[in-house]
C-alpha atoms as a PDB file:
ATOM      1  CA  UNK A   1     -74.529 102.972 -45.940  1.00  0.00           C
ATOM      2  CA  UNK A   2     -76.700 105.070 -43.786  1.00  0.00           C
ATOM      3  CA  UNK A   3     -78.954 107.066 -45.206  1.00  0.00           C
ATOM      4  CA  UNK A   4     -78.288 110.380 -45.789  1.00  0.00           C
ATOM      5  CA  UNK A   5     -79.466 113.476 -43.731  1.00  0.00           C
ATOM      6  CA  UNK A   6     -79.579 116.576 -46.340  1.00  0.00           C
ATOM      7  CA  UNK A   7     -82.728 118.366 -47.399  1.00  0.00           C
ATOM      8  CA  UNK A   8     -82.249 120.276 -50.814  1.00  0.00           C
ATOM      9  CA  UNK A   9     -82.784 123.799 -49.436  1.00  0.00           C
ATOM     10  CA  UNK A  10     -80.961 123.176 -45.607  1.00  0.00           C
ATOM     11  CA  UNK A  11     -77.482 121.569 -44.009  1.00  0.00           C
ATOM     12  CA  UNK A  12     -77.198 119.995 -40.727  1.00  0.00           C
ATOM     13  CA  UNK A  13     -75.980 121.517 -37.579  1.00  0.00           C
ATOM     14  CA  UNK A  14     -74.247 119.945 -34.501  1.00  0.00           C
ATOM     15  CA  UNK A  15     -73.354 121.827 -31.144  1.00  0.00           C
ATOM     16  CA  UNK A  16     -69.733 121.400 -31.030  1.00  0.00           C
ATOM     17  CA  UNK A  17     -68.626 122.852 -27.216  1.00  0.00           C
ATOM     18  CA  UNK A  18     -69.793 126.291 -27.876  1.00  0.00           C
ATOM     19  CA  UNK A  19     -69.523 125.726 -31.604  1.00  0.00           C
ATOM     20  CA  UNK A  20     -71.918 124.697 -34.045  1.00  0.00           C
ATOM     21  CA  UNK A  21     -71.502 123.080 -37.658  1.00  0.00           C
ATOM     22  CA  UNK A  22     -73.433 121.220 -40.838  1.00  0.00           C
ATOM     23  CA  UNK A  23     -73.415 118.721 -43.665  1.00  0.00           C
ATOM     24  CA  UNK A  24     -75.759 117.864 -46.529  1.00  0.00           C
ATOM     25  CA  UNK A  25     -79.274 117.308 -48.235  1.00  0.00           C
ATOM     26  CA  UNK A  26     -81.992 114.505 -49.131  1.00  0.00           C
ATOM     27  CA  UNK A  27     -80.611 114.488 -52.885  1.00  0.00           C
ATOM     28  CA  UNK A  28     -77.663 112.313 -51.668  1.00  0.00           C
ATOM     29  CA  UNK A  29     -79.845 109.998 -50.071  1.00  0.00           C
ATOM     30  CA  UNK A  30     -78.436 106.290 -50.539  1.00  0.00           C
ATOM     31  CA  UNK A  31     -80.093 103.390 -51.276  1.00  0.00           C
ATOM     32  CA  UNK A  32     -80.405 101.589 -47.865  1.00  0.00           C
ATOM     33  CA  UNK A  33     -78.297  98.252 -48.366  1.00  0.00           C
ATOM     34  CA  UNK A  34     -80.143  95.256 -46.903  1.00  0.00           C
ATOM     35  CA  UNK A  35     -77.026  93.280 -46.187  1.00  0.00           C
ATOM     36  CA  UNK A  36     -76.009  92.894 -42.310  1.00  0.00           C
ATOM     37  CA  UNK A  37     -72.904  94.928 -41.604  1.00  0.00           C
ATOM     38  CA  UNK A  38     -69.730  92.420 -41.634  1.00  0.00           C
ATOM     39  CA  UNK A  39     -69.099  91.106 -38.046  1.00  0.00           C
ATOM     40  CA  UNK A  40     -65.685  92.709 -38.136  1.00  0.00           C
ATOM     41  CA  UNK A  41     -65.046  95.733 -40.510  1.00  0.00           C
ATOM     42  CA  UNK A  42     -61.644  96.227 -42.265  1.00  0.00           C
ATOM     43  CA  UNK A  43     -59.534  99.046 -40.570  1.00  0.00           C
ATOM     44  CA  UNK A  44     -57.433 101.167 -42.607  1.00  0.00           C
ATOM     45  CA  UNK A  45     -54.767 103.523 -40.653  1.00  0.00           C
ATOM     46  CA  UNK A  46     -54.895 106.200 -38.693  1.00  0.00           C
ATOM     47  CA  UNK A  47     -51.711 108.488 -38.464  1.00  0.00           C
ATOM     48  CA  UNK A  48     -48.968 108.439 -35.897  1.00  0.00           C
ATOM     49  CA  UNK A  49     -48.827 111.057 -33.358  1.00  0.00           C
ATOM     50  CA  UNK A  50     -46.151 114.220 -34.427  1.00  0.00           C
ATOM     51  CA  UNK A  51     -43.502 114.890 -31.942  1.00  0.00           C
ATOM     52  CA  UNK A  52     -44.673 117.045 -29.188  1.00  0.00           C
ATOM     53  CA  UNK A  53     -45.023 120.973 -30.344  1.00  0.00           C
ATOM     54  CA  UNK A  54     -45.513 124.248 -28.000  1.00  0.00           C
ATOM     55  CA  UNK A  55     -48.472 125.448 -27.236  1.00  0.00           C
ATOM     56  CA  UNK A  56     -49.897 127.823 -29.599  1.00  0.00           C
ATOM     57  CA  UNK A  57     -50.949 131.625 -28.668  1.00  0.00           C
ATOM     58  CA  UNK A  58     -54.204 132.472 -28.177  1.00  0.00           C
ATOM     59  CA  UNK A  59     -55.812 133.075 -31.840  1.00  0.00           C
ATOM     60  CA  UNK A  60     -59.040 135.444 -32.916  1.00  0.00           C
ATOM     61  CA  UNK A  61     -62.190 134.169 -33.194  1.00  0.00           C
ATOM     62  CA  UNK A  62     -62.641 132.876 -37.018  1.00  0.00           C
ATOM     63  CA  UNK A  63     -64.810 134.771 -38.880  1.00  0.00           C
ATOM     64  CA  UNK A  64     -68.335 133.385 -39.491  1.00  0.00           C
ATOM     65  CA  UNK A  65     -69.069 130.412 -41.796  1.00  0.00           C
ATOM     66  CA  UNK A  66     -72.034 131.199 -43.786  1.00  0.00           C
ATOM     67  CA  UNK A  67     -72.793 128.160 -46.379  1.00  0.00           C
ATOM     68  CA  UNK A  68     -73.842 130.023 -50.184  1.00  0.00           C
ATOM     69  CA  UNK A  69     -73.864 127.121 -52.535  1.00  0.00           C
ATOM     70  CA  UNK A  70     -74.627 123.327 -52.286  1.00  0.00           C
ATOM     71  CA  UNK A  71     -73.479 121.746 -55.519  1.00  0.00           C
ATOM     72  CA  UNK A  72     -76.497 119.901 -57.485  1.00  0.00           C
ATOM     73  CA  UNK A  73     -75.787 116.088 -57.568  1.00  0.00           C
ATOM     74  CA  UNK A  74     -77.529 114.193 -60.683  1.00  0.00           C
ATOM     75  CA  UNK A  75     -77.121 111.278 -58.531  1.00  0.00           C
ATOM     76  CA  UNK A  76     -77.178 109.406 -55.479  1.00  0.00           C
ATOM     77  CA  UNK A  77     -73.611 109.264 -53.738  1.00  0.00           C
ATOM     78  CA  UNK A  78     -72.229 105.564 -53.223  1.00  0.00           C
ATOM     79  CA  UNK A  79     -69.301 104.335 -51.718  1.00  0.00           C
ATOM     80  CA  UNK A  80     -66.094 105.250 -53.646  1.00  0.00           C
ATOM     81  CA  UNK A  81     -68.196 108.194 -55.261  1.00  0.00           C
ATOM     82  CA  UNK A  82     -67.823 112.028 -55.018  1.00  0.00           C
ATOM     83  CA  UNK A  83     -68.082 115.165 -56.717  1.00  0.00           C
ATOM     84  CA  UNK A  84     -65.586 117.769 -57.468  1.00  0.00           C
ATOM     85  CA  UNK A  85     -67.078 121.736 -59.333  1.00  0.00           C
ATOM     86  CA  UNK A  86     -64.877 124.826 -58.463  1.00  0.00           C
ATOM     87  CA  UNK A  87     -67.387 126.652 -61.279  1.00  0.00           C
ATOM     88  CA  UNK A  88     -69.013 130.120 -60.024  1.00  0.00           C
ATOM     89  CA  UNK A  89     -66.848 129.376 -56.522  1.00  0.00           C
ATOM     90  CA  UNK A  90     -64.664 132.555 -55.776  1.00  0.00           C
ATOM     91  CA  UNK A  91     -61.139 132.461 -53.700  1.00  0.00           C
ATOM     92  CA  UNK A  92     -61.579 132.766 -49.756  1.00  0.00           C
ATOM     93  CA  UNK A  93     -61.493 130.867 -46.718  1.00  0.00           C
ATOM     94  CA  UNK A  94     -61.474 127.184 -47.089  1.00  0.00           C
ATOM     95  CA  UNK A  95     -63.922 124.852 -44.383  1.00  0.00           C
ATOM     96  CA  UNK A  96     -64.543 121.017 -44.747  1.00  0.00           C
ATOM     97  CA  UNK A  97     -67.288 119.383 -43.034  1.00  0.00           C
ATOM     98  CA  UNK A  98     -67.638 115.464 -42.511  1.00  0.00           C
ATOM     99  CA  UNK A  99     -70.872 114.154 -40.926  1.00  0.00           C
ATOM    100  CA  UNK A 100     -70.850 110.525 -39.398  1.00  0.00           C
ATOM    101  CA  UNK A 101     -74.445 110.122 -39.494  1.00  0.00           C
ATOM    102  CA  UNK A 102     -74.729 111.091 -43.305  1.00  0.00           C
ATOM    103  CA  UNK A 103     -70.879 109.435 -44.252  1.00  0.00           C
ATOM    104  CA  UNK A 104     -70.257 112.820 -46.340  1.00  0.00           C
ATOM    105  CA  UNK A 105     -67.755 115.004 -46.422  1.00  0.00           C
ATOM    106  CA  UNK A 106     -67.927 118.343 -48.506  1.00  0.00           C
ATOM    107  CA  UNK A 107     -65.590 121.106 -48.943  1.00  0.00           C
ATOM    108  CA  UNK A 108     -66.728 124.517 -48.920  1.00  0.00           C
ATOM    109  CA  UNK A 109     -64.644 127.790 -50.215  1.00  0.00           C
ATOM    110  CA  UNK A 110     -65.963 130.943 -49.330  1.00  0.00           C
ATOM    111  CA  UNK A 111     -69.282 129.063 -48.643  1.00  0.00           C
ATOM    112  CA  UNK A 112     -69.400 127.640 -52.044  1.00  0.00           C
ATOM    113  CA  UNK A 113     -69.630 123.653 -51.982  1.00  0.00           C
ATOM    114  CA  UNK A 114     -66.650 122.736 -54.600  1.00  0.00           C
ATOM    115  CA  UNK A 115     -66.463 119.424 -53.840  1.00  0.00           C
ATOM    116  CA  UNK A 116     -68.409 116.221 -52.236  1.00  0.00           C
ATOM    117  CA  UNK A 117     -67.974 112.501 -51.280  1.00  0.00           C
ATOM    118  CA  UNK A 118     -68.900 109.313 -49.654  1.00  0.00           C
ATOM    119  CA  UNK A 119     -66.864 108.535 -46.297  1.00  0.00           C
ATOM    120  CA  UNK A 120     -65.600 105.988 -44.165  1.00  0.00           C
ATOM    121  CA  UNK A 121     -65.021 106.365 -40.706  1.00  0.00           C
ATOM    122  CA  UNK A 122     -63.920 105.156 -37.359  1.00  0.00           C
ATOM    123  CA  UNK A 123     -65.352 101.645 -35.994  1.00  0.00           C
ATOM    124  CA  UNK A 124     -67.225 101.263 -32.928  1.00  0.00           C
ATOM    125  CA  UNK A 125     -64.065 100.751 -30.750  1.00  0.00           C
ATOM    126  CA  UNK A 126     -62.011 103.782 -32.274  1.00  0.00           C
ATOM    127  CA  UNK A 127     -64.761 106.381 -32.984  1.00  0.00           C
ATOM    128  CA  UNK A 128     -63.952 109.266 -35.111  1.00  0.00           C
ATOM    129  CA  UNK A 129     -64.111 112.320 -32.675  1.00  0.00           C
ATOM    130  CA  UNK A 130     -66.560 115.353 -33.130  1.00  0.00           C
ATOM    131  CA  UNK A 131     -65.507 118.669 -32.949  1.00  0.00           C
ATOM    132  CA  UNK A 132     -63.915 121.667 -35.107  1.00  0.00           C
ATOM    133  CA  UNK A 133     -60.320 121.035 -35.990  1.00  0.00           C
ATOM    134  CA  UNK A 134     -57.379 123.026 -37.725  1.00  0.00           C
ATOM    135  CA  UNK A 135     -55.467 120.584 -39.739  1.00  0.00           C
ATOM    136  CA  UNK A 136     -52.317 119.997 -38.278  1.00  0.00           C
ATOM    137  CA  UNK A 137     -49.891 118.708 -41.003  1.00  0.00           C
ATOM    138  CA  UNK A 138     -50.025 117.555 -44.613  1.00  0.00           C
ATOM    139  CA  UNK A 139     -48.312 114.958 -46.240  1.00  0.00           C
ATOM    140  CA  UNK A 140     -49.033 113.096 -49.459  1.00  0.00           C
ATOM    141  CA  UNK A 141     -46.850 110.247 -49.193  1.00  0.00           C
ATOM    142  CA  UNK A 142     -47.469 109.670 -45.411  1.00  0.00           C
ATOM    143  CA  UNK A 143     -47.189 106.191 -44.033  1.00  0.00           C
ATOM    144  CA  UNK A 144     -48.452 104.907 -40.783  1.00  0.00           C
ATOM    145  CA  UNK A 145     -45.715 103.974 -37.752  1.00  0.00           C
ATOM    146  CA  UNK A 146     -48.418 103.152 -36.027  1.00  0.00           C
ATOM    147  CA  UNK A 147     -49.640 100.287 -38.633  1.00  0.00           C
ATOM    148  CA  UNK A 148     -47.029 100.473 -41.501  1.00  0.00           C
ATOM    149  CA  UNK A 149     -49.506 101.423 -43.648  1.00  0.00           C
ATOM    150  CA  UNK A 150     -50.270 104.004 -46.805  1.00  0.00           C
ATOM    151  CA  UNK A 151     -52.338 107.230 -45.921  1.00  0.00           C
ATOM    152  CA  UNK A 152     -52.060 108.920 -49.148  1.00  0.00           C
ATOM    153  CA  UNK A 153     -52.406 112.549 -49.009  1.00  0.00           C
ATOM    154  CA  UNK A 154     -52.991 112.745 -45.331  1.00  0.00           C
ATOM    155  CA  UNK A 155     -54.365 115.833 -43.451  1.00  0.00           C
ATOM    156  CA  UNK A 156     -53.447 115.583 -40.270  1.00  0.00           C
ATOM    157  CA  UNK A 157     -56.565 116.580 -37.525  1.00  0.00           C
ATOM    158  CA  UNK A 158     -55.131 115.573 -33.828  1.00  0.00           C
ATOM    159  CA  UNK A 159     -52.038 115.322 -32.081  1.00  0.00           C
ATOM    160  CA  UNK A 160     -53.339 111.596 -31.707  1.00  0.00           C
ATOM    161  CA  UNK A 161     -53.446 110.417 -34.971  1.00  0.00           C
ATOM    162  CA  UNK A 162     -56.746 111.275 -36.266  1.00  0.00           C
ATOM    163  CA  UNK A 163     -56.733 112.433 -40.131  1.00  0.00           C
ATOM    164  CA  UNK A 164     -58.151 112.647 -43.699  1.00  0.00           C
ATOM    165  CA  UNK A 165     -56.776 110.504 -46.190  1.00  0.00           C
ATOM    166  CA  UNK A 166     -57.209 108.262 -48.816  1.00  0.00           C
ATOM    167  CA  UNK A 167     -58.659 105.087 -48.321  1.00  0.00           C
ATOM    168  CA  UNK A 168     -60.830 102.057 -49.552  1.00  0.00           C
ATOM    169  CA  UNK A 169     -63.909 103.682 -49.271  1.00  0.00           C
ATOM    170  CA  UNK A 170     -66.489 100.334 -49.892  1.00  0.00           C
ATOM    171  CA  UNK A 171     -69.375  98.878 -47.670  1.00  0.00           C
ATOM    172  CA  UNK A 172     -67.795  97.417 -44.347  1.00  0.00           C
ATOM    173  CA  UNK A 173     -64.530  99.002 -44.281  1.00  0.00           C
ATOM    174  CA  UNK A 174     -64.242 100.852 -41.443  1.00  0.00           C
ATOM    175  CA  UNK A 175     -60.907 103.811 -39.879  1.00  0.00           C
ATOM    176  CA  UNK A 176     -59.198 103.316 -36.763  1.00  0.00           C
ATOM    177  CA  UNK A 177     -60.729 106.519 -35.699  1.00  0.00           C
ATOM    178  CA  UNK A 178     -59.667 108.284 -39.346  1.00  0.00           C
ATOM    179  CA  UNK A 179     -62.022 109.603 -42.581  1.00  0.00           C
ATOM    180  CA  UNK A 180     -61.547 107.565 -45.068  1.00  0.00           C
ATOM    181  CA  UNK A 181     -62.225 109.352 -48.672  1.00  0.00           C
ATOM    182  CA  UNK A 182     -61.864 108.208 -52.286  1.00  0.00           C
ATOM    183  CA  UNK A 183     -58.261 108.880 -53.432  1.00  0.00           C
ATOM    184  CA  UNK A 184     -59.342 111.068 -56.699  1.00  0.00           C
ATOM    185  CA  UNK A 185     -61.033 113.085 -53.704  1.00  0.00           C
ATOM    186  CA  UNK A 186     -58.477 113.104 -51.362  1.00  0.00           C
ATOM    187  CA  UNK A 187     -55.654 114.132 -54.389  1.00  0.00           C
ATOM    188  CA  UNK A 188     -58.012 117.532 -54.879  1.00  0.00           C
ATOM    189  CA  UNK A 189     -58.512 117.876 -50.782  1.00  0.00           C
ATOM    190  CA  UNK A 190     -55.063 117.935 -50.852  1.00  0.00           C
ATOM    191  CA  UNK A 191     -54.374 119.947 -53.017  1.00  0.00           C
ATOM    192  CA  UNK A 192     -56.876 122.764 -52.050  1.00  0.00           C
ATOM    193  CA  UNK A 193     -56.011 123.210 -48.444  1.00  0.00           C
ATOM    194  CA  UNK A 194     -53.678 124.665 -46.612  1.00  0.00           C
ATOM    195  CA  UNK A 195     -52.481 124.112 -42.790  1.00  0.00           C
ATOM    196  CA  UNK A 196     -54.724 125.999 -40.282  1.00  0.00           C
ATOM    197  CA  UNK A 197     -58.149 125.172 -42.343  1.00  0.00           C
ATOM    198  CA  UNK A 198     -61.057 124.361 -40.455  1.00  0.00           C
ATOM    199  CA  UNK A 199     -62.313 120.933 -40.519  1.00  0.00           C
ATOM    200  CA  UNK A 200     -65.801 120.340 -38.889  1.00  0.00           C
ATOM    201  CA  UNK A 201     -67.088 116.876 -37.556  1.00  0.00           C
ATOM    202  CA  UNK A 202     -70.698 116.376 -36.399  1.00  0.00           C
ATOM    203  CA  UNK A 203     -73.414 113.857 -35.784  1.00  0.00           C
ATOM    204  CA  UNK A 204     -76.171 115.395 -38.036  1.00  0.00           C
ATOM    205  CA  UNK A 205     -78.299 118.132 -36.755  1.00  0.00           C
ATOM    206  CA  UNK A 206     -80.291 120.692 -38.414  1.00  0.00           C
ATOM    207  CA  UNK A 207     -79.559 124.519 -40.214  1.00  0.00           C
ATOM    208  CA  UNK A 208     -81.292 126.928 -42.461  1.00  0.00           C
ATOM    209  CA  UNK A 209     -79.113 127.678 -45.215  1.00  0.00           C
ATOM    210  CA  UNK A 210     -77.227 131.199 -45.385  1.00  0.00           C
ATOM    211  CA  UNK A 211     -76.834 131.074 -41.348  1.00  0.00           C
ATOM    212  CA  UNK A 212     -74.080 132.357 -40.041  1.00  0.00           C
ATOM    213  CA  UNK A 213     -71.760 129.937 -37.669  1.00  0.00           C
ATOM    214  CA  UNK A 214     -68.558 130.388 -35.752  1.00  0.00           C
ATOM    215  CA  UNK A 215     -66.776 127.195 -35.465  1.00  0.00           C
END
């Protein structure tokens, strides 16, 4: 696993078409494996397109992110680890963020960080796409037509298949373009969204913390 990109006091920003987002801090950093990555990494699913919808109307710029809590981790994330503290974090507008370059994903709720974990993402051939994205459709039971396969509590990202779900999250597996997150993760993801949240996807750049964003 890559190390990862967070400094305790500061997230991550990526220009995202006009855009901008974050992820995390140095506290998460992993221990830098010093096996060679498998010639071939395991693919878990990625969704299958939904039937063709109209085009939405025009909507209003979303208000400002502005991140107000990062939750303190006693450890290290791993593979198959994350956190999960709603403590202190008031209701309001739910925003996940996933960075590649980090393989973290957090979910934020009125800017507080209520929950955290280690990622797997799309291979070289099917890259997980950057960008900000609305989620499109949940389903907790969904199964792939693409691959006949489980995507336990899938949040749908792109009209192409691209999604959040549960997965094998271990060294060397790797998403046919998906994030793959631990399923005690993905249950609570699940369960604290709602269609129309924000999900942000970056690269890893830099941001002071309590700057305010529009993604």
């Amino acid at each position: 696993m890559r190390a990862l990109q967070f400094l305790a006091g500061s997230i991550l920003l990526a220009a995202l078409g006009g855009g901008a987002w974050l992820t995390l801090r140095d506290s998460r950093q992993a221990p830098v494996s010093t096996k060679a990555p498998p010639s071939r990494p395991r693919m878990t699913a990625a969704a299958a397109p939904p039937p063709p919808v109209a085009a939405p109307s025009p909507s209003p710029t979303p208000a400002p992110f502005v991140v107000r809590r990062i939750l303190d981790l006693k450890k290290p994330l791993s593979h198959g680890d994350y956190v999960w503290d709603e403590s202190g974090a008031p209701d309001g507008p739910v925003v996940i963020t996933v960075d590649l370059a980090a393989q973290v994903v957090s979910i934020f709720r009125d800017g507080y960080e209520i929950g955290t974990a280690a990622i797997i993402y799309g291979a070289d051939n099917m890259p997980t796409p950057l960008g900000v994205f609305p989620i499109l459709q949940k389903d907790a039971d969904h199964v792939s037509n693409l691959y006949d396969a489980p995507m336990p509590y899938m949040l749908r990202l792109t009209n192409d298949g691209v999604a959040i779900h549960a997965s094998d999250v271990r060294y060397g597996n790797a998403t046919h373009g998906c994030v793959g997150v631990p399923t005690g993760f993905a249950r609570k993801l699940f369960a604290a969204t709602h269609l129309g949240d924000r999900v942000i996807v970056t690269n890893g750049k830099r941001l002071s913390m309590g700057q305010s964003i529009v993604g």
